[in-house]
N, C-alpha and C. Protein backbone atom coordinates (compact mmCIF):
# COMPACT_ATOMS: atom_id res chain seq x y z
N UNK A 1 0.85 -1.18 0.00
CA UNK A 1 0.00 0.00 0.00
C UNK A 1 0.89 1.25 0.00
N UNK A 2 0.96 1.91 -0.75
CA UNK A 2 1.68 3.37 -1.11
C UNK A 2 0.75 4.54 -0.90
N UNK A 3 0.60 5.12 0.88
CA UNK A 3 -0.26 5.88 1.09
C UNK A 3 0.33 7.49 0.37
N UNK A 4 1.11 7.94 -0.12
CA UNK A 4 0.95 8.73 -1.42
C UNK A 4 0.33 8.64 -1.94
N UNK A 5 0.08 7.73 -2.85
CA UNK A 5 -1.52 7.37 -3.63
C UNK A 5 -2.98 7.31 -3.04
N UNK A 6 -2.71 7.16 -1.68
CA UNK A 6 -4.19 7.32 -1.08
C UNK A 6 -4.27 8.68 -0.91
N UNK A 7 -5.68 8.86 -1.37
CA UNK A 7 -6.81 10.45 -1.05
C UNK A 7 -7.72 9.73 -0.87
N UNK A 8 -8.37 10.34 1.13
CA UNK A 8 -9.17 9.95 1.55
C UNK A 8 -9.84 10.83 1.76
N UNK A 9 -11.51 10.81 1.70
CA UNK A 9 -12.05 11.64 2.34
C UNK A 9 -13.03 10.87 4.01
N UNK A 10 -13.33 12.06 4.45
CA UNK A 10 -14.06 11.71 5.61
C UNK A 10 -14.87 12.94 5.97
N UNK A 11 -16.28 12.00 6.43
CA UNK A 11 -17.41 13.19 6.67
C UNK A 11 -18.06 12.61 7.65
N UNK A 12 -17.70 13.35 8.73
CA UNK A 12 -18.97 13.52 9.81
C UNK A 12 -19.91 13.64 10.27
N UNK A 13 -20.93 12.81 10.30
CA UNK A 13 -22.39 13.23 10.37
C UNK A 13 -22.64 13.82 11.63
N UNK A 14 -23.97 14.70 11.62
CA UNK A 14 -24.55 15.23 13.16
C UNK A 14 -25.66 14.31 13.03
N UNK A 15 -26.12 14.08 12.47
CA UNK A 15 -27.62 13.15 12.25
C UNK A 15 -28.33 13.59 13.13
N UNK A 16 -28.59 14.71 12.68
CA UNK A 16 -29.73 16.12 13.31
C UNK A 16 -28.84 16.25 14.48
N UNK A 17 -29.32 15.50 15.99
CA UNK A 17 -28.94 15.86 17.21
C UNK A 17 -28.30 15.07 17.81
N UNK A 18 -28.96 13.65 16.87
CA UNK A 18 -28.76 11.97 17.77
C UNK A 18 -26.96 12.33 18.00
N UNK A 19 -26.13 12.60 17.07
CA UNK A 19 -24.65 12.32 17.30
C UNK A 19 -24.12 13.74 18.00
N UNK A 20 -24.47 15.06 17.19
CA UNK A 20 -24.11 16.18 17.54
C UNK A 20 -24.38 16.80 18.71
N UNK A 21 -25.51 15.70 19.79
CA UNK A 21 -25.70 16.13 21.31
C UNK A 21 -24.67 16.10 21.87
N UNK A 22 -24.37 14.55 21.65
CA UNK A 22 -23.39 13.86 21.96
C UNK A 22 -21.58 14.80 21.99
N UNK A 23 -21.61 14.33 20.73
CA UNK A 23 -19.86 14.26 20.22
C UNK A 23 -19.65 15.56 19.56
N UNK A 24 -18.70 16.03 19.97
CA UNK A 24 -18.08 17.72 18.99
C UNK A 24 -17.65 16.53 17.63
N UNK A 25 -19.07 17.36 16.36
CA UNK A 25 -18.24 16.88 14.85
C UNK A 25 -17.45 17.47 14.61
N UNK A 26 -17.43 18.60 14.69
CA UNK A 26 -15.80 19.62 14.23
C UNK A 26 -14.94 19.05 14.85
N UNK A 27 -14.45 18.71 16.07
CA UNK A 27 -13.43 17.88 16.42
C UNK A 27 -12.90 16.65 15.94
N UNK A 28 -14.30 16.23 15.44
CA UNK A 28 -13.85 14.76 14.97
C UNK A 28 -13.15 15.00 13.68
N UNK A 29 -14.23 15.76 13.05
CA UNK A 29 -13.56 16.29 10.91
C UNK A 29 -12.12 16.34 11.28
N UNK A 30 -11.95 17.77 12.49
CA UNK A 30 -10.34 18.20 12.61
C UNK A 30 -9.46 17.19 12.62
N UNK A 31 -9.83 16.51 13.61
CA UNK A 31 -8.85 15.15 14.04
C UNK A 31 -8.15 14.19 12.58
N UNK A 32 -9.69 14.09 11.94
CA UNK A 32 -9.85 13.20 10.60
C UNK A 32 -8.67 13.59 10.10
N UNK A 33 -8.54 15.34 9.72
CA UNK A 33 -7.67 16.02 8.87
C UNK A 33 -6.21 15.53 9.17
N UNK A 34 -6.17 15.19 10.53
CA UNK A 34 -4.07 15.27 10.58
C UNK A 34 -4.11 13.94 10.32
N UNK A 35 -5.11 13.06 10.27
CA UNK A 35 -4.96 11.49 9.43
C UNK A 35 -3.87 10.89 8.23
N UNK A 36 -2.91 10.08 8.42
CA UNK A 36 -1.85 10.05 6.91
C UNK A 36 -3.45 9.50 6.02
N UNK A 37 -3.03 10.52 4.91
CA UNK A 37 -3.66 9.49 3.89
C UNK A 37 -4.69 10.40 3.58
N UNK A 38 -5.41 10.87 4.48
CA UNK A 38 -6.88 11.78 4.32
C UNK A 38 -6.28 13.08 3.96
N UNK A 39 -7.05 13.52 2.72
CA UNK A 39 -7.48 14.36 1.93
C UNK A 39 -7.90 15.97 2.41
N UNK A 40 -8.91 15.44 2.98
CA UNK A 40 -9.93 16.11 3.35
C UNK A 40 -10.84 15.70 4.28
N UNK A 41 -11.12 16.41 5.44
CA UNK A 41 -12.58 16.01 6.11
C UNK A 41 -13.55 16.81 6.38
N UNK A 42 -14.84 16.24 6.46
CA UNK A 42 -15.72 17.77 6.46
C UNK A 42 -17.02 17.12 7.82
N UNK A 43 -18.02 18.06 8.13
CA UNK A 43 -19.12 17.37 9.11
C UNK A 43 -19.77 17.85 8.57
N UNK A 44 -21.05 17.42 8.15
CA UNK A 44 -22.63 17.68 7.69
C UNK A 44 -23.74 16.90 8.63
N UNK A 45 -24.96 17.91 8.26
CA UNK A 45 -25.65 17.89 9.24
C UNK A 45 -26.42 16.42 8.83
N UNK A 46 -26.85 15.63 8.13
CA UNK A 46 -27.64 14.48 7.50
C UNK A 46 -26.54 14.66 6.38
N UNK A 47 -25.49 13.64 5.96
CA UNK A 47 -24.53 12.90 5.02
C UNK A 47 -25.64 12.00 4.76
N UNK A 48 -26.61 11.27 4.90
CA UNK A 48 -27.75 10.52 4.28
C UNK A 48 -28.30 11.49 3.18
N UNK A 49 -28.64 12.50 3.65
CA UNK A 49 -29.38 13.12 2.50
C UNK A 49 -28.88 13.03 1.44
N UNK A 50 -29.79 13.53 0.18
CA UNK A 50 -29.40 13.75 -0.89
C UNK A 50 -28.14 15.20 -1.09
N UNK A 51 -28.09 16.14 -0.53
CA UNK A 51 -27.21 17.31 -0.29
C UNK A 51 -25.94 16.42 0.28
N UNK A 52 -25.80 15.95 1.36
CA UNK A 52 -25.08 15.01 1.70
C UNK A 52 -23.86 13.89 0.96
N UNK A 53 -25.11 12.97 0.24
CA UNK A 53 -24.42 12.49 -0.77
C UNK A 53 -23.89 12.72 -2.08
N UNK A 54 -24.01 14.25 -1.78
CA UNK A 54 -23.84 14.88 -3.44
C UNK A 54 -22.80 15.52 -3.21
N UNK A 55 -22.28 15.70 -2.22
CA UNK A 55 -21.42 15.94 -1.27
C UNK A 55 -20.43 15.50 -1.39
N UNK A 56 -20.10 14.15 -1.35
CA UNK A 56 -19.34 13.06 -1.36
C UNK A 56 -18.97 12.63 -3.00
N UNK A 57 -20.03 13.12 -3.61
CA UNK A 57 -20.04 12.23 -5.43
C UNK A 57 -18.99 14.00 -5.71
N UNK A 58 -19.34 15.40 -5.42
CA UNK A 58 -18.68 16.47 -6.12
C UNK A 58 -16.99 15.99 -5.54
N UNK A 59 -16.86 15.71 -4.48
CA UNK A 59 -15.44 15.08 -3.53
C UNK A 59 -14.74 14.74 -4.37
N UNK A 60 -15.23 13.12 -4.38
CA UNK A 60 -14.42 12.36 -5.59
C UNK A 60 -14.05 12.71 -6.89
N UNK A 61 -14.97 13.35 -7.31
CA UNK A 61 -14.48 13.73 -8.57
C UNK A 61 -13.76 15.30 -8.83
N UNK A 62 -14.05 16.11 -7.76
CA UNK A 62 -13.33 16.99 -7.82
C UNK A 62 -11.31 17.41 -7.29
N UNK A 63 -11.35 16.32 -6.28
CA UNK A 63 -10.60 16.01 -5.38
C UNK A 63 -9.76 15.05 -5.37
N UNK A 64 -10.33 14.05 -6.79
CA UNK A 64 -9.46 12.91 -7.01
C UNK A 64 -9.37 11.70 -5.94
N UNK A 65 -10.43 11.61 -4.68
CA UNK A 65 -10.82 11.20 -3.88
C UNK A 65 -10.40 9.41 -4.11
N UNK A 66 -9.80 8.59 -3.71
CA UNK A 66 -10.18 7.02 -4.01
C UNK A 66 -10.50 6.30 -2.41
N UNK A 67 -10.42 6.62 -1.89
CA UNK A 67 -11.14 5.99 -0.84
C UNK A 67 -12.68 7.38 0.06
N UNK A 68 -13.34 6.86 0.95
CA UNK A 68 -14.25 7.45 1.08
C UNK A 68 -14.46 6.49 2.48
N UNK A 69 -14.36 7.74 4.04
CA UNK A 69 -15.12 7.19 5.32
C UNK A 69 -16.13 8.01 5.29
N UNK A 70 -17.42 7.64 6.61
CA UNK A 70 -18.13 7.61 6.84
C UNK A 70 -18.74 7.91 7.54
N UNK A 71 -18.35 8.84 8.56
CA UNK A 71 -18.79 8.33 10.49
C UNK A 71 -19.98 8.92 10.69
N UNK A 72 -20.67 7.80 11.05
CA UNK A 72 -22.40 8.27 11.69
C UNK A 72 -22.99 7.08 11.90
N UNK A 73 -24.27 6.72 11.26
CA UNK A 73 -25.22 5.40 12.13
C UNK A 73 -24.05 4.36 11.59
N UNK A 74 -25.65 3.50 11.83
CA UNK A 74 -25.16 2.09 11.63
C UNK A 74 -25.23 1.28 10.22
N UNK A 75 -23.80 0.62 9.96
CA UNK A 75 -23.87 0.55 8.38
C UNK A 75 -24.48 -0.07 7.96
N UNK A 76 -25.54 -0.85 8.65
CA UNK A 76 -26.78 -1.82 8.24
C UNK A 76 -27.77 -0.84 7.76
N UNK A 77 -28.02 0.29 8.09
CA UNK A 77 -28.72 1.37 8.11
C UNK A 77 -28.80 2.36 6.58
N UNK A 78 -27.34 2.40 6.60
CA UNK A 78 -27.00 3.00 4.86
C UNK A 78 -25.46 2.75 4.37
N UNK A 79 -25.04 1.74 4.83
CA UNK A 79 -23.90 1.48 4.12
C UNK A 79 -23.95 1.32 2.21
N UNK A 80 -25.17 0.61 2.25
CA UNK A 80 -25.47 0.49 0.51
C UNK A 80 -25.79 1.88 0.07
N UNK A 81 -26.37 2.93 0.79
CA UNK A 81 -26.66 4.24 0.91
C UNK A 81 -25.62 5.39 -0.07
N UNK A 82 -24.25 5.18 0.73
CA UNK A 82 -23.18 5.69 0.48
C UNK A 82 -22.11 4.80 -0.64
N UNK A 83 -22.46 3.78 -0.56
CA UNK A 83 -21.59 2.90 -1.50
C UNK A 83 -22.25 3.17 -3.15
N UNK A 84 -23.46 3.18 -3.16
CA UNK A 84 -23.85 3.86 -4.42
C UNK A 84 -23.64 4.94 -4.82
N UNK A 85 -23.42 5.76 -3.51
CA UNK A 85 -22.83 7.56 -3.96
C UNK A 85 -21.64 7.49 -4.05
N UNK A 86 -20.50 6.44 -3.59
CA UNK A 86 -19.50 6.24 -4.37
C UNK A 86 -18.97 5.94 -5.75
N UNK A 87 -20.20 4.80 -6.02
CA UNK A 87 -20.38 4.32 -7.56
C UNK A 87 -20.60 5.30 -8.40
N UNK A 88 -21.50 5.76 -8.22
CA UNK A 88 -21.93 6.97 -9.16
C UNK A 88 -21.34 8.06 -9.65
N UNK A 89 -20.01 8.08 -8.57
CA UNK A 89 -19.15 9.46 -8.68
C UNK A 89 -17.99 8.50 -9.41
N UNK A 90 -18.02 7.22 -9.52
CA UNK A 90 -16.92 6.71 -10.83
C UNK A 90 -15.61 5.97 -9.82
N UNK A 91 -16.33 5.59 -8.35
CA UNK A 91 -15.56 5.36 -7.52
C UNK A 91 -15.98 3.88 -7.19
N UNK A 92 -14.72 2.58 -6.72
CA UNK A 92 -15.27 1.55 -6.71
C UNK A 92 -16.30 1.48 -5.49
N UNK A 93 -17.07 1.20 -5.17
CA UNK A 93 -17.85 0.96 -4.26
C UNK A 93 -17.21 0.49 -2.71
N UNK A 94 -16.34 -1.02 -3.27
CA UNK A 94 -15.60 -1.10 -2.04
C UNK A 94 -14.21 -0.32 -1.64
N UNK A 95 -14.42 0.88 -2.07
CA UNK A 95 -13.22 1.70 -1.38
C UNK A 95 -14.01 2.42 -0.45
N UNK A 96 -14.90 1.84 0.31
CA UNK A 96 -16.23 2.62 1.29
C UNK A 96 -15.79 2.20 2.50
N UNK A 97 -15.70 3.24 3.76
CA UNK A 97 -15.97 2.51 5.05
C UNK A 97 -16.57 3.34 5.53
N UNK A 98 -17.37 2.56 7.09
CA UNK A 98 -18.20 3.00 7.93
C UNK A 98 -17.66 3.18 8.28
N UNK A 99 -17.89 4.11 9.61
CA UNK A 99 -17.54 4.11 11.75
C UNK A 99 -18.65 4.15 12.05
N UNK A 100 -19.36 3.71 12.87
CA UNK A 100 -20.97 4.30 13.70
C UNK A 100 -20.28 4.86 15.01
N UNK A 101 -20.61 5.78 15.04
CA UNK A 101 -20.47 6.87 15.70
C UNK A 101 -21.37 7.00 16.42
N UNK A 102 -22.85 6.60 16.08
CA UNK A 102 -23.76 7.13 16.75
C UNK A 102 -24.61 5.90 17.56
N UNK A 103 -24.48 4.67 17.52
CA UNK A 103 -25.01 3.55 18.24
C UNK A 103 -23.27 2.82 18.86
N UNK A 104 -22.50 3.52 18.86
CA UNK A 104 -21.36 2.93 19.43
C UNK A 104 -20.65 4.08 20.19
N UNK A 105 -21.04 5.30 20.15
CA UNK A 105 -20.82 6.52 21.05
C UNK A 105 -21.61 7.01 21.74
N UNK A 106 -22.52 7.69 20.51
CA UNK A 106 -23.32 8.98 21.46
C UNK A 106 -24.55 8.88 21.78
N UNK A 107 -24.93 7.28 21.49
CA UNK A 107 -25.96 7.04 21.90
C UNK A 107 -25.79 6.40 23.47
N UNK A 108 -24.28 5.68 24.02
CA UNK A 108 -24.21 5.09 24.59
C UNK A 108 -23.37 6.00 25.78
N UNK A 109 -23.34 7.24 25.42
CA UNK A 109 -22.14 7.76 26.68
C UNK A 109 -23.22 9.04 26.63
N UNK A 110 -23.14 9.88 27.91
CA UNK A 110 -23.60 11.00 27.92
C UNK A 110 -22.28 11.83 28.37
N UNK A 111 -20.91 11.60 28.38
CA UNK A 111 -19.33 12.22 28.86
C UNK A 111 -19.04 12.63 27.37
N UNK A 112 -19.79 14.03 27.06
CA UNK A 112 -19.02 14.22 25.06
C UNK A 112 -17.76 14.70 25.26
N UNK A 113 -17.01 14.68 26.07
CA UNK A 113 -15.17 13.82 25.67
C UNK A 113 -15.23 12.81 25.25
N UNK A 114 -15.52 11.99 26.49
CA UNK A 114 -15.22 10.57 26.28
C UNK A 114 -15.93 10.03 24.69
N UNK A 115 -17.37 10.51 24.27
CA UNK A 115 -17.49 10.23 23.53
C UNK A 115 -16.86 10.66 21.82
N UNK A 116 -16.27 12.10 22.22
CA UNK A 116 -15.62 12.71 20.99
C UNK A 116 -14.30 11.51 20.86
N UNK A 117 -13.71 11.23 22.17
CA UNK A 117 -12.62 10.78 21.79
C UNK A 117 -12.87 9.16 20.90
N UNK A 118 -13.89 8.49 21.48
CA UNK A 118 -13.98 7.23 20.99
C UNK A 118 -14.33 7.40 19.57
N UNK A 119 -15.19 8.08 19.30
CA UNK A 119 -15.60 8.82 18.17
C UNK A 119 -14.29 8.94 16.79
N UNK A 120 -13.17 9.75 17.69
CA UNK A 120 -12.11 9.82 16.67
C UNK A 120 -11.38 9.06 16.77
N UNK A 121 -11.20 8.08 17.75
CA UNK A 121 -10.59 6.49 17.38
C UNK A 121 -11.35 5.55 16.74
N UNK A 122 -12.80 5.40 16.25
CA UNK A 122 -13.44 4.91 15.32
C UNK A 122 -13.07 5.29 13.98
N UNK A 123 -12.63 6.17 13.94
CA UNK A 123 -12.48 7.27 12.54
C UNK A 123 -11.38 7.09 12.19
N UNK A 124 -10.55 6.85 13.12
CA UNK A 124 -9.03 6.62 12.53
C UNK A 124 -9.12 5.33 12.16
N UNK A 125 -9.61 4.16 13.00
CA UNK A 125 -9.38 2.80 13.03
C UNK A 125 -9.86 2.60 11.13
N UNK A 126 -11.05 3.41 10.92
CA UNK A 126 -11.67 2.99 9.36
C UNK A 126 -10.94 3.75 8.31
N UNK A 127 -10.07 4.75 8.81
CA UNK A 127 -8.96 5.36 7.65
C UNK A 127 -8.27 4.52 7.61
N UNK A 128 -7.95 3.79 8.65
CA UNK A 128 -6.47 3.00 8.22
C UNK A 128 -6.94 1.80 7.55
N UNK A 129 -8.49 0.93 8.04
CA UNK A 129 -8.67 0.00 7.40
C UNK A 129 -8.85 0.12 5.67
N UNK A 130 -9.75 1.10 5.76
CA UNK A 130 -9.98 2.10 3.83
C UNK A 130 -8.60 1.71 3.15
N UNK A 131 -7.45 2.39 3.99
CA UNK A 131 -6.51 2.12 3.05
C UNK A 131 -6.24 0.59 2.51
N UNK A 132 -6.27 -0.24 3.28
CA UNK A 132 -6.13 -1.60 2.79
C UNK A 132 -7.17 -2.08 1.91
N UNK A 133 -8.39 -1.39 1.58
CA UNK A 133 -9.30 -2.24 0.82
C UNK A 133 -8.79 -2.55 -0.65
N UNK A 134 -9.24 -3.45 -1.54
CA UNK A 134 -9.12 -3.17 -2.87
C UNK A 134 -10.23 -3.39 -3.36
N UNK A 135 -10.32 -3.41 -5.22
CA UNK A 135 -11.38 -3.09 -5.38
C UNK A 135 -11.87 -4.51 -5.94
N UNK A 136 -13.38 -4.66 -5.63
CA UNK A 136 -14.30 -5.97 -5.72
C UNK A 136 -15.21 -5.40 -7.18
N UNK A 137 -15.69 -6.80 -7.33
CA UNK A 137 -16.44 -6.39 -8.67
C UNK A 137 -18.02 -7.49 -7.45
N UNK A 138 -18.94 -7.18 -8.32
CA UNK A 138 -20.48 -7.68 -7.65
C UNK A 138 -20.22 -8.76 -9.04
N UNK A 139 -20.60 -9.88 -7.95
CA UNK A 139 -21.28 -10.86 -9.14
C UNK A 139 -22.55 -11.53 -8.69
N UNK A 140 -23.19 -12.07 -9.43
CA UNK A 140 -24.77 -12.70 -9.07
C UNK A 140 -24.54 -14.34 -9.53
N UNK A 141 -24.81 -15.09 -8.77
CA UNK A 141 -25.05 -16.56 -9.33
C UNK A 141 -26.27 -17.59 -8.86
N UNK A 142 -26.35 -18.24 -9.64
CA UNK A 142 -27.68 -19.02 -9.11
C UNK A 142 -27.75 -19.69 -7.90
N UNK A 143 -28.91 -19.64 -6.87
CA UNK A 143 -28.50 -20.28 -5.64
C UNK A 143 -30.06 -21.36 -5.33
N UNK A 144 -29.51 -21.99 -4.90
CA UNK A 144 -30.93 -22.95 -4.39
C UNK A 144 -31.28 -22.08 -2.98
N UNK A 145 -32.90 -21.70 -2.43
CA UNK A 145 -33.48 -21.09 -1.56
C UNK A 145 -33.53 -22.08 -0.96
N UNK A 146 -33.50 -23.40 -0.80
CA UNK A 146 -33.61 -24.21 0.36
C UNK A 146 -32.53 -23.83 1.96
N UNK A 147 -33.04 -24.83 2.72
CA UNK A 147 -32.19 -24.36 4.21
C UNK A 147 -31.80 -25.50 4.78
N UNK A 148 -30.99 -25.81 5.25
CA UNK A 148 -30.49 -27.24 6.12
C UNK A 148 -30.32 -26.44 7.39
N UNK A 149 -30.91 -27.77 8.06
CA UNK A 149 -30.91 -27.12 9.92
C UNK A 149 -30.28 -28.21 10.16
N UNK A 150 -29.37 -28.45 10.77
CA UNK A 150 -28.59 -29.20 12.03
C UNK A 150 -28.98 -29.18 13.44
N UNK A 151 -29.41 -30.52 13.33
CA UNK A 151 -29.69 -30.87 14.85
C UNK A 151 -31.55 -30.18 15.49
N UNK A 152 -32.57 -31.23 15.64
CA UNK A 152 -33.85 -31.23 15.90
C UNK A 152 -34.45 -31.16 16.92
N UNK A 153 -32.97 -30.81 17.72
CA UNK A 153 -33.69 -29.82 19.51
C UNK A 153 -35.02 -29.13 19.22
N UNK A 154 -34.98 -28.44 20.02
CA UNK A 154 -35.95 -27.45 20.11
C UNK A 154 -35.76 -26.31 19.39
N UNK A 155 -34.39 -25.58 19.37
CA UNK A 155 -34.18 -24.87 18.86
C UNK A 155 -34.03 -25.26 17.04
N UNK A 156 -33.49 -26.18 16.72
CA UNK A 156 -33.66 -26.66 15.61
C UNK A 156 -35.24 -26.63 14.84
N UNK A 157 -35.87 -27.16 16.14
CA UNK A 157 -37.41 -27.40 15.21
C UNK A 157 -38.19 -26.07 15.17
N UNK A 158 -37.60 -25.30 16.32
CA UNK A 158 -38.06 -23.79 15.97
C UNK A 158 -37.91 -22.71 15.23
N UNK A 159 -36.79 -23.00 14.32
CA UNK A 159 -36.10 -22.54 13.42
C UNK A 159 -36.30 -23.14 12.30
N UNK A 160 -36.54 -24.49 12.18
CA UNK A 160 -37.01 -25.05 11.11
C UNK A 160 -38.91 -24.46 10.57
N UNK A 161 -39.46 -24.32 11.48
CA UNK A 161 -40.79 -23.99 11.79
C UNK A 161 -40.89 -22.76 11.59
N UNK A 162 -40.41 -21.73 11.59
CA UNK A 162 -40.28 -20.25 11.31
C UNK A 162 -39.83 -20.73 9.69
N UNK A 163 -38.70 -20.85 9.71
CA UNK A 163 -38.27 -20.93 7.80
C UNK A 163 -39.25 -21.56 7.41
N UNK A 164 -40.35 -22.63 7.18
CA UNK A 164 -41.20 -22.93 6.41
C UNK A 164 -42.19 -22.13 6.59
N UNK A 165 -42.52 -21.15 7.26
CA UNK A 165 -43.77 -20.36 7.56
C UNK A 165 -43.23 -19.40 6.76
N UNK A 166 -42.12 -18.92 6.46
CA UNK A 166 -41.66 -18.20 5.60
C UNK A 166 -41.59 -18.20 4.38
N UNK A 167 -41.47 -19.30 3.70
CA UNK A 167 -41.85 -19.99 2.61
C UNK A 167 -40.14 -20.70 1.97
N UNK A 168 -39.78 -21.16 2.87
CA UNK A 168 -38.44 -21.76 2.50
C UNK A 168 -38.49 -23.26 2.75
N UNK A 169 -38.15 -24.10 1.38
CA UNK A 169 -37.75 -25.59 1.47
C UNK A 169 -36.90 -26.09 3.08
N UNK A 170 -37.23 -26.59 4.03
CA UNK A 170 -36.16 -26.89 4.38
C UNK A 170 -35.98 -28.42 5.04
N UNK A 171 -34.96 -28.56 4.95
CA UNK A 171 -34.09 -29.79 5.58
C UNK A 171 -33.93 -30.01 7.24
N UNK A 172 -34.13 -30.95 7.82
CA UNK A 172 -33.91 -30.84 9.02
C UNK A 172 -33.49 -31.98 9.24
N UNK A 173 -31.98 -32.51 9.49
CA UNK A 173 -31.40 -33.09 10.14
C UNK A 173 -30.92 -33.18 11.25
N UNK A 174 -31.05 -34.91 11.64
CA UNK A 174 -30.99 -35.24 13.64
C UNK A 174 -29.89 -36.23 13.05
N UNK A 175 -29.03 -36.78 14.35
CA UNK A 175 -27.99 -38.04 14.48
C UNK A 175 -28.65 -38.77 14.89
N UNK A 176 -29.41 -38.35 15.74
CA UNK A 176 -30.10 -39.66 16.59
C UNK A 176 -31.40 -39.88 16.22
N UNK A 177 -32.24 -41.06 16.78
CA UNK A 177 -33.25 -41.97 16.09
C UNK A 177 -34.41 -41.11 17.00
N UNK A 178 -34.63 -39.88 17.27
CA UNK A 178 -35.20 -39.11 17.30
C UNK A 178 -35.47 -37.81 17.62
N UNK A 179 -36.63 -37.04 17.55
CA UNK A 179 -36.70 -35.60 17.46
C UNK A 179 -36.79 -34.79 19.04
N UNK A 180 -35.85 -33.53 19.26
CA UNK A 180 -36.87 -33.15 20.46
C UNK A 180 -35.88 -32.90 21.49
N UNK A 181 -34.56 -33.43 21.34
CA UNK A 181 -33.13 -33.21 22.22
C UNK A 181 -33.17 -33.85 23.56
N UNK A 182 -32.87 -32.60 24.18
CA UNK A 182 -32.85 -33.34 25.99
C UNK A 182 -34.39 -32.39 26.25
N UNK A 183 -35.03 -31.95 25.75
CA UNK A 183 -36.61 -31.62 26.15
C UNK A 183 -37.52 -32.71 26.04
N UNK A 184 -37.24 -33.63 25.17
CA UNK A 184 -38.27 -34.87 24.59
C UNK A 184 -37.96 -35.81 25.93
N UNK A 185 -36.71 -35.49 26.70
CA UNK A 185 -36.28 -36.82 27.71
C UNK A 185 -37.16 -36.44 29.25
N UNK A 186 -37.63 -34.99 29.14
CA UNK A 186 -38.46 -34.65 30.88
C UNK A 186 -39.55 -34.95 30.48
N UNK A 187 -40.16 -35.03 31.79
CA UNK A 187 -41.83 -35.65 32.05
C UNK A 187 -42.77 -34.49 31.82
N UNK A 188 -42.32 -33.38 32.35
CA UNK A 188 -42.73 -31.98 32.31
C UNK A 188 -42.04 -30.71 32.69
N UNK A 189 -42.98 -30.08 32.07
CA UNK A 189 -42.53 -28.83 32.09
C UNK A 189 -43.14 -27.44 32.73
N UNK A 190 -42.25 -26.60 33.41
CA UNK A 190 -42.63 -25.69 34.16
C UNK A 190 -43.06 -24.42 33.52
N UNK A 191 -43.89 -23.79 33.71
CA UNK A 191 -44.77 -23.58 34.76
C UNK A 191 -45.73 -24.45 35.05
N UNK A 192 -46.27 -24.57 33.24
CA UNK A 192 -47.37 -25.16 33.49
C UNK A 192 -47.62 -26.38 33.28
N UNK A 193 -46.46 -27.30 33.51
CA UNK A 193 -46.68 -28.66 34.17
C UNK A 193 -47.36 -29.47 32.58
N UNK A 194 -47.11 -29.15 31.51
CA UNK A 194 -47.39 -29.21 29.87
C UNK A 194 -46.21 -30.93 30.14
N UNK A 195 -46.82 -31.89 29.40
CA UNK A 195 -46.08 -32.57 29.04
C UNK A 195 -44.70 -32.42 27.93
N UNK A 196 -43.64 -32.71 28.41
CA UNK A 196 -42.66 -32.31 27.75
C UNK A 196 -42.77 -32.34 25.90
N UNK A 197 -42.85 -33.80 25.85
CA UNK A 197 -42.61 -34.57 24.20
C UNK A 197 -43.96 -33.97 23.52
């Protein structure tokens, strides 16, 4: 990795109040800035938005940008969010990282030191990882929707029982010559005294 060649950017979300109660973003952007490798950092108020992500697409292409952090929710939340506003600006997608900032800080500390600081050790930890990414291509291939469950405990058959209510083929395999685990072996069961099997 030849961090000369890396230009990173990084943008700070306030996500209205949820993070900016919390955590100084200007501190965090600042911090971002003395980062090897980073470019540029900036804080916006919603980086979700469309202003936001347009934000990020003028970056890259103005800035020569090849990697791109993130810090705000949770990347289950909009990681595909921002990875398309990478794409779009002519950038690979996986040169993307998160930090959540905001369900791993400032939702969880009311000390905004303590939380600025964790905040900008999230931020660093995903600059440095960014730099190591390379770039992935998406591929699609055919998959069978069926499900194999291992083992016909309880938990097995309850899981098996949810996936077919769902509408999934599934498989349910036991070792032994029957169903039901160590629940099928008691007489009953508490509270209400329900026969076990």
């Amino acid at each position: 990795m030849n961090l000369s060649k890396i230009k990173t950017g990084v943008y700070v979300c306030h996500c209205g109040t949820n993070i900016a109660a919390t955590i100084d973003v200007s501190a965090v952007a600042a911090f971002a800035r003395s980062l090897e490798g980073v470019t540029l950092a900036r804080d916006y108020a919603y980086m979700c938005s469309d202003p936001g992500q347009g934000l990020i697409k003028e970056d890259i292409q103005e800035h020569g940008l090849n990697r791109v952090v993130v810090a705000s929710c949770s990347p289950l939340m909009h990681e595909p969010t921002f990875r398309r506003a990478c794409e779009e600006a002519g950038l690979n997608p996986f040169f993307f990282q998160m930090a959540n900032i905001r369900e791993q800080c400032s939702w969880v500390s009311d000390d905004r030191q303590k939380a600025t600081e964790k905040a900008q050790s999230l931020v660093a930890a995903a600059v440095r990882r960014v730099h190591h990414h390379s770039p992935l291509t998406m591929r699609q291939v055919d998959m069978n929707p069926a499900v194999l469950v291992v083992g016909a405990g309880i938990a097995g058959i309850e899981a098996s029982l949810k996936l077919a209510d769902s509408g999934k083929q599934v498989y349910l395999v036991e070792r032994k010559p029957s169903i039901g685990g160590h629940m099928a072996q008691l007489y009953k069961t508490f509270p209400t005294l329900d026969c076990a099997a």
